[in-house]
N, C-alpha and C. Protein backbone atom coordinates (compact mmCIF):
# COMPACT_ATOMS: atom_id res chain seq x y z
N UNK A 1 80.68 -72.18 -54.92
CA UNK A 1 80.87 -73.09 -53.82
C UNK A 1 79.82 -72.86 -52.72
N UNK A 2 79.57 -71.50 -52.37
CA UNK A 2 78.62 -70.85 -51.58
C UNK A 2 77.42 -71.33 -51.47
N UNK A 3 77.01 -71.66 -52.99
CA UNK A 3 75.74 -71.83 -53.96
C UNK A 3 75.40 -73.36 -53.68
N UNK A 4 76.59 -74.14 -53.60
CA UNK A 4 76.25 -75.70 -53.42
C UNK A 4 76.14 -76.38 -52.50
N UNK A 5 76.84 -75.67 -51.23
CA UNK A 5 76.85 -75.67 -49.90
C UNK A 5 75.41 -75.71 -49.12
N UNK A 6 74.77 -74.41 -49.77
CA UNK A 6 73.37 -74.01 -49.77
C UNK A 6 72.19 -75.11 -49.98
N UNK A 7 72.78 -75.77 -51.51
CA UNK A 7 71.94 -76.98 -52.16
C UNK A 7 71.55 -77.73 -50.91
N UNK A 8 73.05 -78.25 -50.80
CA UNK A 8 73.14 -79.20 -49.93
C UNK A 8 73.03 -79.18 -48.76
N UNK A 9 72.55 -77.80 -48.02
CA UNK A 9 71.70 -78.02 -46.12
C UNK A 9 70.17 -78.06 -46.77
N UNK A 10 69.72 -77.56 -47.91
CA UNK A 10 68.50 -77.51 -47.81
C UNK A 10 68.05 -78.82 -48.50
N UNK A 11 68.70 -79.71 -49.10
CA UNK A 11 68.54 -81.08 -49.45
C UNK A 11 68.53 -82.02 -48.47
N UNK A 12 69.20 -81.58 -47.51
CA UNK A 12 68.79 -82.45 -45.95
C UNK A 12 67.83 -82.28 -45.34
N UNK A 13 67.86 -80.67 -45.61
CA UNK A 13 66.49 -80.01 -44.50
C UNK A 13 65.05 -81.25 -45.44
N UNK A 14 64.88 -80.87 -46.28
CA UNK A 14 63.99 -81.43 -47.16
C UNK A 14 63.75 -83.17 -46.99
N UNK A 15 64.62 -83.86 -46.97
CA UNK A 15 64.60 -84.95 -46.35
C UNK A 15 64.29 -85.51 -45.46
N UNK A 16 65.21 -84.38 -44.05
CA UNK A 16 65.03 -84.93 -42.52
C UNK A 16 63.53 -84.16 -42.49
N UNK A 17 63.10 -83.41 -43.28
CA UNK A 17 61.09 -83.17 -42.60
C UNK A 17 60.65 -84.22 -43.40
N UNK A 18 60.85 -84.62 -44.68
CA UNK A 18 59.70 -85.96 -45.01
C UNK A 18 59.11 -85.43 -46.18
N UNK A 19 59.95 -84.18 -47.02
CA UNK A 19 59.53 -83.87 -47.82
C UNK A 19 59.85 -84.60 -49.09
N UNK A 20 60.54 -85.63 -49.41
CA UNK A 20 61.22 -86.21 -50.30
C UNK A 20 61.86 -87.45 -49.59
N UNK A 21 62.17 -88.38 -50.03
CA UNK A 21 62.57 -89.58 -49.94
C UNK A 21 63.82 -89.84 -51.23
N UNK A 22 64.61 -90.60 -50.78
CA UNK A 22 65.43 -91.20 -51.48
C UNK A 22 66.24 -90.42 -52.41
N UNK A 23 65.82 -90.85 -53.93
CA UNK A 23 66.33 -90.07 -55.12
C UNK A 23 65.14 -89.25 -55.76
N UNK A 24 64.33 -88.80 -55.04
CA UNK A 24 63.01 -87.88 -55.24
C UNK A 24 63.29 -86.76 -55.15
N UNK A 25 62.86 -85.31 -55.60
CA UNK A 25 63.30 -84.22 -55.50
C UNK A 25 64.13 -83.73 -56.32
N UNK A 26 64.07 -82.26 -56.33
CA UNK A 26 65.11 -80.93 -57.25
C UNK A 26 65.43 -80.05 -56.14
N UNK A 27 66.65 -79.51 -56.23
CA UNK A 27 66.39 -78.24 -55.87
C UNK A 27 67.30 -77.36 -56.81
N UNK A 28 67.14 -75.69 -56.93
CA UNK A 28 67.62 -74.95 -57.76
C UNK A 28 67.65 -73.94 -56.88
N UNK A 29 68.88 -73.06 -57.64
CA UNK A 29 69.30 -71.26 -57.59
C UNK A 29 69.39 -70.98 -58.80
N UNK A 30 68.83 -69.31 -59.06
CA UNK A 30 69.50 -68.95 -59.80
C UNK A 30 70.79 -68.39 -59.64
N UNK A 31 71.61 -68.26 -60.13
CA UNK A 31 72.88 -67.26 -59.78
C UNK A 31 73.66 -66.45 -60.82
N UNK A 32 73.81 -65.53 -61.28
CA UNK A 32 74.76 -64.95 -62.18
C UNK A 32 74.09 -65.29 -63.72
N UNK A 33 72.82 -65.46 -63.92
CA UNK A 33 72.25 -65.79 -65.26
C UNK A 33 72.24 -67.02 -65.90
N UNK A 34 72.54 -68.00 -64.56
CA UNK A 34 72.46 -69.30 -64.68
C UNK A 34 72.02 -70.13 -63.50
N UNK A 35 71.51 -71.22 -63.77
CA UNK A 35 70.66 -72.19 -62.88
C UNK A 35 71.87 -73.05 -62.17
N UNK A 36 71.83 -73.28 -61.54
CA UNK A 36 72.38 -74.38 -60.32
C UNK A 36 71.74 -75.13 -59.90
N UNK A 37 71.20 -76.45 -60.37
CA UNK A 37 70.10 -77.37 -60.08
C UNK A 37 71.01 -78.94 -59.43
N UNK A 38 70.29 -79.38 -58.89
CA UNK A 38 70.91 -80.58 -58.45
C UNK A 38 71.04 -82.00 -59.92
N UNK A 39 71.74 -82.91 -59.70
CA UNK A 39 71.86 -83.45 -61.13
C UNK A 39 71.02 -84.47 -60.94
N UNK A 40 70.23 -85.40 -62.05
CA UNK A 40 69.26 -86.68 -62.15
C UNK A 40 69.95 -87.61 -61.10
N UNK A 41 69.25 -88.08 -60.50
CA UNK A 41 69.28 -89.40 -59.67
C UNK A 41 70.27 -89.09 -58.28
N UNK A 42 70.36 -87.77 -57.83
CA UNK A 42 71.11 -87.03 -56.73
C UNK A 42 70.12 -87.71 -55.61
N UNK A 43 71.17 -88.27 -54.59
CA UNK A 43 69.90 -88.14 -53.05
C UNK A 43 70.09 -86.82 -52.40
N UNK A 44 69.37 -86.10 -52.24
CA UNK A 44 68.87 -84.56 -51.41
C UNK A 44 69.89 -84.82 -50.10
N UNK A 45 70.14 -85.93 -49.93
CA UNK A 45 70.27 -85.83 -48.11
C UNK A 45 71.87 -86.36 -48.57
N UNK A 46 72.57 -86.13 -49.22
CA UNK A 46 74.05 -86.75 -49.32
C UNK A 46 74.46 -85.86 -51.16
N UNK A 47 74.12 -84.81 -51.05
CA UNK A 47 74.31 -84.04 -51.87
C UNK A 47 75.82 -83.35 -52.32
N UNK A 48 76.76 -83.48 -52.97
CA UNK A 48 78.21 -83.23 -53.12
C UNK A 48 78.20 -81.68 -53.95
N UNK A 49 79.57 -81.73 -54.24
CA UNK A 49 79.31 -80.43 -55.24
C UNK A 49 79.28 -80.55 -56.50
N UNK A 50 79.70 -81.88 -56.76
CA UNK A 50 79.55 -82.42 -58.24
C UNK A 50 78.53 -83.04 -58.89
N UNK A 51 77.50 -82.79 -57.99
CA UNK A 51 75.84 -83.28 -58.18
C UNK A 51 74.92 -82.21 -58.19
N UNK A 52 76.16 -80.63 -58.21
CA UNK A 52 75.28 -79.41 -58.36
C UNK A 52 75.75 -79.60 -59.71
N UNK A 53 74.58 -79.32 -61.06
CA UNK A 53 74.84 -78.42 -62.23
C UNK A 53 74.63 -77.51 -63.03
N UNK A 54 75.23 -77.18 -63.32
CA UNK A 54 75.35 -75.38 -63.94
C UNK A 54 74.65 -75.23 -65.39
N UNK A 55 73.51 -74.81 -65.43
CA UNK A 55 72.78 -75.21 -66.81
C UNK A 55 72.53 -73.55 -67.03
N UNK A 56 72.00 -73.39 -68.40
CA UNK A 56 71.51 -71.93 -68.72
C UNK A 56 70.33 -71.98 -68.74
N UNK A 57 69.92 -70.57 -68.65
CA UNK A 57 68.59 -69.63 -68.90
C UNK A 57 67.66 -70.31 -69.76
N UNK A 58 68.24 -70.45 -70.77
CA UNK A 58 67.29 -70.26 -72.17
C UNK A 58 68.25 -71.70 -72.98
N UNK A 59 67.14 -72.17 -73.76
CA UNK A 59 67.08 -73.28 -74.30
C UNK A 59 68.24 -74.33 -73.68
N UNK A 60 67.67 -75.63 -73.89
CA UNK A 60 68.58 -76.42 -73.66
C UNK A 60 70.43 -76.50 -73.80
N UNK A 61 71.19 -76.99 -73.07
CA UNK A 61 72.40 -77.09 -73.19
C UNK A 61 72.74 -78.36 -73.01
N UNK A 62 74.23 -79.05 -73.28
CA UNK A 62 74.81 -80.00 -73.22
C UNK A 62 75.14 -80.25 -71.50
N UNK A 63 74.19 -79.52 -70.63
CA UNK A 63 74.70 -80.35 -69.38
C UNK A 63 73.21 -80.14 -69.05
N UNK A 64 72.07 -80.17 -69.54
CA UNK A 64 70.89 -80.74 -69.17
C UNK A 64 70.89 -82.30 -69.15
N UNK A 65 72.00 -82.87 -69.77
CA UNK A 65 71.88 -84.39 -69.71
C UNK A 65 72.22 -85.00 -67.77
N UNK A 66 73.08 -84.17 -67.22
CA UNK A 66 73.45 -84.59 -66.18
C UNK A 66 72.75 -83.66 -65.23
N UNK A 67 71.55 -82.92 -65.45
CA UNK A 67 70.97 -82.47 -64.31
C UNK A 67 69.44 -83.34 -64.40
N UNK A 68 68.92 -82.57 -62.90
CA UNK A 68 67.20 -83.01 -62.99
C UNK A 68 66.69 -83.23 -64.05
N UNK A 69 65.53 -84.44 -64.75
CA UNK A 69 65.03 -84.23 -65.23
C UNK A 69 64.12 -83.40 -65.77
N UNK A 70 63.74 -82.47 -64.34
CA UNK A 70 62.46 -81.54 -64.02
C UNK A 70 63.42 -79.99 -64.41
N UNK A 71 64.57 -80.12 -65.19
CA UNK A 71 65.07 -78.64 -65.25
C UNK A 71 64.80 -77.73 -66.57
N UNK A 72 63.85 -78.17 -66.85
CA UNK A 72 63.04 -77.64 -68.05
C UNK A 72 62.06 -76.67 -67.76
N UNK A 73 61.42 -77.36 -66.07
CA UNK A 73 60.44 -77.11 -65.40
C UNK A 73 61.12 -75.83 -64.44
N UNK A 74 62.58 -76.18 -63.84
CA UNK A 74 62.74 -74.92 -63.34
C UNK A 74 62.86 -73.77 -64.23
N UNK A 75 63.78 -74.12 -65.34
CA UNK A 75 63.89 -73.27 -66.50
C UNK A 75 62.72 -71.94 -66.83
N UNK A 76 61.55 -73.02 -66.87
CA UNK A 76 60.47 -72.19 -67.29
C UNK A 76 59.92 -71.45 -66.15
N UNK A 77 60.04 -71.88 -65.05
CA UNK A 77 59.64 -71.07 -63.72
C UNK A 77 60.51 -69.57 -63.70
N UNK A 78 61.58 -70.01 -63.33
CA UNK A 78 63.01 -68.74 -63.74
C UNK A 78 62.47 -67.83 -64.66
N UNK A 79 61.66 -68.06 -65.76
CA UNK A 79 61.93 -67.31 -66.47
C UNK A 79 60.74 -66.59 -66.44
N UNK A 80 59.65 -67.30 -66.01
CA UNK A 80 58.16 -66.63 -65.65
C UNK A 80 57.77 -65.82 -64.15
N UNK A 81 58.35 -66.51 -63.63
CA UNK A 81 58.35 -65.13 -62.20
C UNK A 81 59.61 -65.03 -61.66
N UNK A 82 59.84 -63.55 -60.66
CA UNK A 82 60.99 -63.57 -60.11
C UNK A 82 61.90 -64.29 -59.29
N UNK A 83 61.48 -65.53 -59.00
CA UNK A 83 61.88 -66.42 -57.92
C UNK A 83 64.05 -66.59 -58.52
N UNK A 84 64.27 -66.94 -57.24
CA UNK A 84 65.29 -66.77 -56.65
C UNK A 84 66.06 -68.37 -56.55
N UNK A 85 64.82 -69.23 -56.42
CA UNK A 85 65.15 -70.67 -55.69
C UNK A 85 64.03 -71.22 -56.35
N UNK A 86 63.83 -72.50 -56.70
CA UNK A 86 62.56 -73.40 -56.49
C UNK A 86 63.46 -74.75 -55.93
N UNK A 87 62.29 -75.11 -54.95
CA UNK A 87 62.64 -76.39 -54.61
C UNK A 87 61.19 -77.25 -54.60
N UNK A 88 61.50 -78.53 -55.19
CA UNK A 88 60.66 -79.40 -55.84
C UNK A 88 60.91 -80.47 -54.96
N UNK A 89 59.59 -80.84 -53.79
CA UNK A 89 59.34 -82.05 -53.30
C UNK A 89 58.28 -83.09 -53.82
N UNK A 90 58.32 -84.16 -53.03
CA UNK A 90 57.56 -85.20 -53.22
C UNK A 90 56.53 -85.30 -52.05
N UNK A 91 55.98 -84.86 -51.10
CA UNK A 91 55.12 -84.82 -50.19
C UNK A 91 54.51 -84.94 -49.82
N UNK A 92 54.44 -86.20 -49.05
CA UNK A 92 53.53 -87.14 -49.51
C UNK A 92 51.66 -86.79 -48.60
N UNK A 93 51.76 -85.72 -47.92
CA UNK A 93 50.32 -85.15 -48.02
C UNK A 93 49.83 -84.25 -49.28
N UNK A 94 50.35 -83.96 -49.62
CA UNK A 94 50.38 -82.76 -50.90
C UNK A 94 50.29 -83.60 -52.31
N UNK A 95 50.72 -84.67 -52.23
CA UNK A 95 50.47 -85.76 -53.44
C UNK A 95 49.18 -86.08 -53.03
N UNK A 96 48.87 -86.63 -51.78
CA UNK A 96 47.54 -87.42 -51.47
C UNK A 96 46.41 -86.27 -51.76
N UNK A 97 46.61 -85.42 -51.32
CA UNK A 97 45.71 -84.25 -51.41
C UNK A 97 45.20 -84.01 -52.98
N UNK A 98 46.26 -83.57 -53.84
CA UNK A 98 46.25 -83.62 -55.41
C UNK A 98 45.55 -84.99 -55.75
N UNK A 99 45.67 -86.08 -55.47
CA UNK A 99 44.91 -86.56 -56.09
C UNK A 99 43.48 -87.30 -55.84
N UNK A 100 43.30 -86.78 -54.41
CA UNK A 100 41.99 -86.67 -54.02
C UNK A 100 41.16 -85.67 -54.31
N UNK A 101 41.62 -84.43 -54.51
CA UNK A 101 40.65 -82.99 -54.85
C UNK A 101 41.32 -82.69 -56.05
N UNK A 102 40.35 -82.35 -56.60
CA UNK A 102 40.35 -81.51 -57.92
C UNK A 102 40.99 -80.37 -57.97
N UNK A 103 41.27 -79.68 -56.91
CA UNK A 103 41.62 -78.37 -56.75
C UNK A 103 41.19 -76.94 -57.30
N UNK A 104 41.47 -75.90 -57.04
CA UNK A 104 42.82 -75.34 -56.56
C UNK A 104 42.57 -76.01 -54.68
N UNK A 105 43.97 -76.15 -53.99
CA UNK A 105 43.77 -76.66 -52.71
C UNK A 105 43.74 -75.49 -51.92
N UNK A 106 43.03 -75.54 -51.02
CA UNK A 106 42.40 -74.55 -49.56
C UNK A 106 43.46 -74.89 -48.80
N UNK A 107 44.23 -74.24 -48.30
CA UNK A 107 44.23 -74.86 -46.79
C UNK A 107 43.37 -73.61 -45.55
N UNK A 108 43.07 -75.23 -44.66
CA UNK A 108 41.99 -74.88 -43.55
C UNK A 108 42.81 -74.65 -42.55
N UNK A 109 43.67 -74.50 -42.05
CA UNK A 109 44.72 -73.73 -40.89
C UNK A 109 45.05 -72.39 -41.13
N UNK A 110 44.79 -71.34 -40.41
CA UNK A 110 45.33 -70.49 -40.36
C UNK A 110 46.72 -69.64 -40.80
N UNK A 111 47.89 -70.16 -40.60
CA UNK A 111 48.87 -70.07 -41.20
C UNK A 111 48.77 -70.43 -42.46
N UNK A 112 48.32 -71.17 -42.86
CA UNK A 112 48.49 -71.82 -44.09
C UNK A 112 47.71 -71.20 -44.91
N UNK A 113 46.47 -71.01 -44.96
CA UNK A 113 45.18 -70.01 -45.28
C UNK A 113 46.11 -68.49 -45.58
N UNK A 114 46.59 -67.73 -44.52
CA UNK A 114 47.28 -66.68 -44.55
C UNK A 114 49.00 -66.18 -45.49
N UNK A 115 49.41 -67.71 -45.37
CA UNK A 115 50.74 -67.36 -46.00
C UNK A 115 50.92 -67.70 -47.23
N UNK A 116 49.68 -68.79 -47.60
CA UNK A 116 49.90 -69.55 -48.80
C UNK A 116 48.83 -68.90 -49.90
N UNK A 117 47.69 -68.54 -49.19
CA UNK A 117 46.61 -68.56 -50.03
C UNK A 117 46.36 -69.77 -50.77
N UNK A 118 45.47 -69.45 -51.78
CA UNK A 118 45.33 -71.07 -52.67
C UNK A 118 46.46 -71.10 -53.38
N UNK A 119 46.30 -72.89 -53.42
CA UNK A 119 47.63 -73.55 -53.96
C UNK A 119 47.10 -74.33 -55.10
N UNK A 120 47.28 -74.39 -56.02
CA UNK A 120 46.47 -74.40 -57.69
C UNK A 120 47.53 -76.28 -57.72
N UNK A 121 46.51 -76.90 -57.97
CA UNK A 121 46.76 -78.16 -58.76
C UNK A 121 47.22 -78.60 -59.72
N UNK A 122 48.16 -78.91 -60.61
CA UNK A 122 48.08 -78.47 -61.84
C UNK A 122 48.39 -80.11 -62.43
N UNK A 123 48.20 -80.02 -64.12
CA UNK A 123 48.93 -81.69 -64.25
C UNK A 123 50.09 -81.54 -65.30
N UNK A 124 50.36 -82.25 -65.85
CA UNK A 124 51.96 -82.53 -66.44
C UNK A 124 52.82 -83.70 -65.78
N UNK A 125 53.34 -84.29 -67.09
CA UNK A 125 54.36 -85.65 -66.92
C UNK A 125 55.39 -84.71 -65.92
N UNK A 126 56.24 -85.63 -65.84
CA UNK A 126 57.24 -85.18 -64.92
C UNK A 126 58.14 -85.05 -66.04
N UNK A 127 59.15 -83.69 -66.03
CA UNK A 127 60.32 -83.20 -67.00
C UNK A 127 59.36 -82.80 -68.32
N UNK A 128 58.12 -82.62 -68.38
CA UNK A 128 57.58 -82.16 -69.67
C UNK A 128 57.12 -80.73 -69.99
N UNK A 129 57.21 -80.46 -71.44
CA UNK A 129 57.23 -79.01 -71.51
C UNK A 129 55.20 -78.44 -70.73
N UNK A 130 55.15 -79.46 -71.33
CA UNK A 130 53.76 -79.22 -70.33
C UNK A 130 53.73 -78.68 -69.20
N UNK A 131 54.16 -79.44 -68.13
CA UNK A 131 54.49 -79.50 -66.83
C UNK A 131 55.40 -78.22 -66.82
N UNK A 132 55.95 -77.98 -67.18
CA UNK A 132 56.92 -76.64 -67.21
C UNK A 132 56.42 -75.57 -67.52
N UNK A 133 54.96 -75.24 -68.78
CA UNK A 133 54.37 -74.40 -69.00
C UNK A 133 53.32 -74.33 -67.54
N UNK A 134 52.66 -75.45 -67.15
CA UNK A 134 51.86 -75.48 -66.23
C UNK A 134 52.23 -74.69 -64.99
N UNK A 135 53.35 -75.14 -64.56
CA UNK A 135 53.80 -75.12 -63.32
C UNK A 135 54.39 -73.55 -63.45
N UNK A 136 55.31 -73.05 -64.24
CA UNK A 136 55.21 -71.33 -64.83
C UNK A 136 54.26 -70.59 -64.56
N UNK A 137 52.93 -70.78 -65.58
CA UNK A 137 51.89 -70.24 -65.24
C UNK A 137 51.40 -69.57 -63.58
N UNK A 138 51.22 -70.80 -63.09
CA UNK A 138 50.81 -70.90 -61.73
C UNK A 138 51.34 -70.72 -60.48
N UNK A 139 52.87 -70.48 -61.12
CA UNK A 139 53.77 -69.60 -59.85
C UNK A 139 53.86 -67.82 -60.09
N UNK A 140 53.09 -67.75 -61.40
CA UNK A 140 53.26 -66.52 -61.67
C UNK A 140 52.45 -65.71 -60.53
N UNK A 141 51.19 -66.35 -60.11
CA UNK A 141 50.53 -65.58 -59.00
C UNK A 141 50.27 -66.36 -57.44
N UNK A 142 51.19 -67.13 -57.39
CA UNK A 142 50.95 -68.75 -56.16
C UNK A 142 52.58 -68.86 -55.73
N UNK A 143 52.75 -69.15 -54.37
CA UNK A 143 54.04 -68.92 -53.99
C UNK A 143 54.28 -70.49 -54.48
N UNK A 144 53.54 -71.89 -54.72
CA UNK A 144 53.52 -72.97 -54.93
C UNK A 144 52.42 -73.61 -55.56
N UNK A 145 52.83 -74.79 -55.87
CA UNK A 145 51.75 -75.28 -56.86
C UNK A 145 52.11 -76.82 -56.28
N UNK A 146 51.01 -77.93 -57.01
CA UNK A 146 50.81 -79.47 -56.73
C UNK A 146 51.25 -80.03 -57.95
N UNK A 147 51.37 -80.86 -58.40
CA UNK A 147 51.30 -81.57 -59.80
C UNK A 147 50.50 -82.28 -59.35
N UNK A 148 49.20 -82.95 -59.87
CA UNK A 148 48.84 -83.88 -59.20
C UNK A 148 49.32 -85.39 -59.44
N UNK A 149 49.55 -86.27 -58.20
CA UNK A 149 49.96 -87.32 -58.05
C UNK A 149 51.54 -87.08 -58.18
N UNK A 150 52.37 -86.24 -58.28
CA UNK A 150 53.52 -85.59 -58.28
C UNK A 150 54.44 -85.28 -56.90
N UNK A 151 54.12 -83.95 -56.65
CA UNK A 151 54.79 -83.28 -55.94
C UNK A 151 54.50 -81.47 -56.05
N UNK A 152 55.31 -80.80 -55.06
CA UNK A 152 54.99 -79.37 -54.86
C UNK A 152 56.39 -78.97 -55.83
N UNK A 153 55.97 -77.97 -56.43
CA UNK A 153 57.03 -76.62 -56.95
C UNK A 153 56.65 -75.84 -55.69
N UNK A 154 57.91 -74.97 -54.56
CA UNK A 154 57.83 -74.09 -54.38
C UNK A 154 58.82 -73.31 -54.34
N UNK A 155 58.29 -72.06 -54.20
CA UNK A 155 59.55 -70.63 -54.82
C UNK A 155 59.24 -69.80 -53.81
N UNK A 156 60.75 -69.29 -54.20
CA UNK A 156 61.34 -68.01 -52.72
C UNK A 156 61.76 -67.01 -53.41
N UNK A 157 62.76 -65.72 -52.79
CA UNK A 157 63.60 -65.51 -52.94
C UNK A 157 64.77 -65.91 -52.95
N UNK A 158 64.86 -67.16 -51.90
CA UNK A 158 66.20 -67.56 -51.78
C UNK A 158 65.33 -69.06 -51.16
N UNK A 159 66.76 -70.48 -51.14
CA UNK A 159 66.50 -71.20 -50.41
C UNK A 159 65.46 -71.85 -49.29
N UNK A 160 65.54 -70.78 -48.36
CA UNK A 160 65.20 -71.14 -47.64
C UNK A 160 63.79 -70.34 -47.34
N UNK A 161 63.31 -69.44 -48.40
CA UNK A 161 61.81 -68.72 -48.52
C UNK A 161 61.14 -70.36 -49.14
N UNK A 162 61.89 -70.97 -50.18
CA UNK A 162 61.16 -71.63 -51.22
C UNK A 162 61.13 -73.04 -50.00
N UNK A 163 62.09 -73.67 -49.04
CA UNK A 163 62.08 -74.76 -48.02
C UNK A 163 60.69 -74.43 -47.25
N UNK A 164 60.40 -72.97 -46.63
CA UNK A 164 59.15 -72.64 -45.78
C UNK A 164 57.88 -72.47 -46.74
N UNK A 165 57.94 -72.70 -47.41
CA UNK A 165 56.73 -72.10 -48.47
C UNK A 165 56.54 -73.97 -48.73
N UNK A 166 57.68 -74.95 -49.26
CA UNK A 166 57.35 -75.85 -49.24
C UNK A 166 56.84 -77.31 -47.92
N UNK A 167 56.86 -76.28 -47.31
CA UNK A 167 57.33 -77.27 -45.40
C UNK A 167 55.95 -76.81 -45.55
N UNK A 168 55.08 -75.87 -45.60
CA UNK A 168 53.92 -75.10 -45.34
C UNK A 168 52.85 -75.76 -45.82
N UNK A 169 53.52 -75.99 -47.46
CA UNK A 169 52.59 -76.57 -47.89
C UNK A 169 52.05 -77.98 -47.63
N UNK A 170 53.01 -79.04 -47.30
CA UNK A 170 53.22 -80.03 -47.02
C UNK A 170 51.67 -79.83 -45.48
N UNK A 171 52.36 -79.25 -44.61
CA UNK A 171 51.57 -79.09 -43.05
C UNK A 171 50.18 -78.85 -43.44
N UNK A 172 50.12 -78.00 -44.04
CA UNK A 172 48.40 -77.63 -44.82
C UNK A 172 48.09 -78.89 -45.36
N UNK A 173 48.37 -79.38 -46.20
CA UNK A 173 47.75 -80.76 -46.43
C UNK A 173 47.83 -81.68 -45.82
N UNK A 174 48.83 -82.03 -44.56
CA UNK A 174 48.39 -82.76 -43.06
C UNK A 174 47.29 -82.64 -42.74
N UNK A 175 47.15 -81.04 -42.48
CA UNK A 175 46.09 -81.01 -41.53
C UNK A 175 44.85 -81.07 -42.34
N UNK A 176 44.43 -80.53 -43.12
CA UNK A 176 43.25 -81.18 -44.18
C UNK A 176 43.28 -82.73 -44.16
N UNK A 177 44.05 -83.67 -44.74
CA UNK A 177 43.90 -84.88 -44.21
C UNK A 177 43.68 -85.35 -43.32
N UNK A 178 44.12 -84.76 -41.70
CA UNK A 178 44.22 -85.54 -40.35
C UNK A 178 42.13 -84.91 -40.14
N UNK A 179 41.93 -83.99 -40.62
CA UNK A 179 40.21 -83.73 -40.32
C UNK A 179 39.41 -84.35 -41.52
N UNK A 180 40.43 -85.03 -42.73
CA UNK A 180 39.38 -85.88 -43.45
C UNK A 180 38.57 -85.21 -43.84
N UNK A 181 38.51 -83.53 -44.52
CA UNK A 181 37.43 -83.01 -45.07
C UNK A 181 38.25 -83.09 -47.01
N UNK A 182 37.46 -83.11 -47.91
CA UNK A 182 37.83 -82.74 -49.14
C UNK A 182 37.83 -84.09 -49.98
C-alpha cells in the first residue's frame, strides 16, 4: 500500500513539472523480489492502487498484460544495475534534444554537468527487447539515458533519487536548447 501511495505522489510530481503528459509515462519499484510498475494506459497524475502492478523479476508473467508496455524495459534495468526505482518520462526537451544530437548528451550547466555527467542516447521501439537491452546497458554506468525521439529512463535508489535525476535531466536539456548550441 506504502509502495503505491509512493507511485502515485511521484506520478503527479512528474506531471505537475511537464515531465509527461496525459497517458505517457512508467513508473516502477522494486520491492520484495518483485516490480510494482504502473499498468498500460494509467494517467501519472490520477494514479489508484489498482493501476499499480505486481509483475516478477525474471521472464514474463500473466500480469505483464495489464502493466506498462515498457516493463520489459524496467525488467531488464532491475536486473542490470542496482536501482531501486526507474521512472520513465516523456520530456519534451530531452526528446527534442535526442533527436537533434546524435549524442551521448552534454549538459552545459553546471549542476547538470556535475550530477549527471553524460547522458548516452540510445534507440529502441518502445516495450522492445531492444530497447530494454539498450536502455540496461546504459544505466549500468549513467544515472539516465534518452531513447531518442522517446523519452528519459531514470534510476535512483528510491523514487524520488530516480524523480531528481529525471527533473535534471529534463532542465539540462532546457538549458542547451534555450542557448541553441548542438
Amino acid at each position: 500500500m506504502q509502495n503505491q501511495k509512493e507511485i502515485a505522489k511521484f506520478g503527479r510530481k512528474v506531471v505537475a513539472s511537464d515531465l509527461a503528459y496525459a497517458h505517457f509515462g512508467n513508473i516502477s519499484v522494486l520491492f520484495d523480489g518483485k516490480i510494482l510498475i504502473t499498468s498500460t494506459g494509467s494517467m501519472l497524475d490520477e494514479i489508484t492502487d489498482d493501476q499499480v502492478i505486481e509483475v516478477t523479476l525474471s521472464a514474463p508473467c500473466p500480469e505483464d498484460a495489464l502493466a506498462s508496455c515498457e516493463t520489459v524495459v524496467h525488467r531488464a534495468i532491475y536486473e542490470k544495475t542496482p536501482s531501486g526505482a526507474v521512472i520513465h518520462t516523456h520530456s519534451p526537451y530531452a526528446v527534442a534534444t535526442s533527436i537533434l544530437e546524435e549524442g551521448p548528451f552534454e549538459p552545459m550547466d553546471g549542476e547538470g554537468a556535475r550530477f549527471l555527467g553524460t547522458v548516452p542516447i540510445i534507440e529502441g521501439e518502445m516495450g522492445s527487447l531492444d530497447l530494454a537491452k539498450n536502455a540496461s546497458q546504459a544505466l549500468k554506468e549513467h544515472r539516465a539515458c534518452i531513447v531518442r525521439g522517446h523519452g528519459v529512463f531514470a534510476i535512483g535508489a528510491s523514487l524520488e533519487e530516480a524523480y531528481i535525476v529525471a527533473c535534471m535531466v529534463e532542465h539540462s536539456a532546457m538549458i542547451r536548447r534555450l542557448v541553441n548550441v548542438g
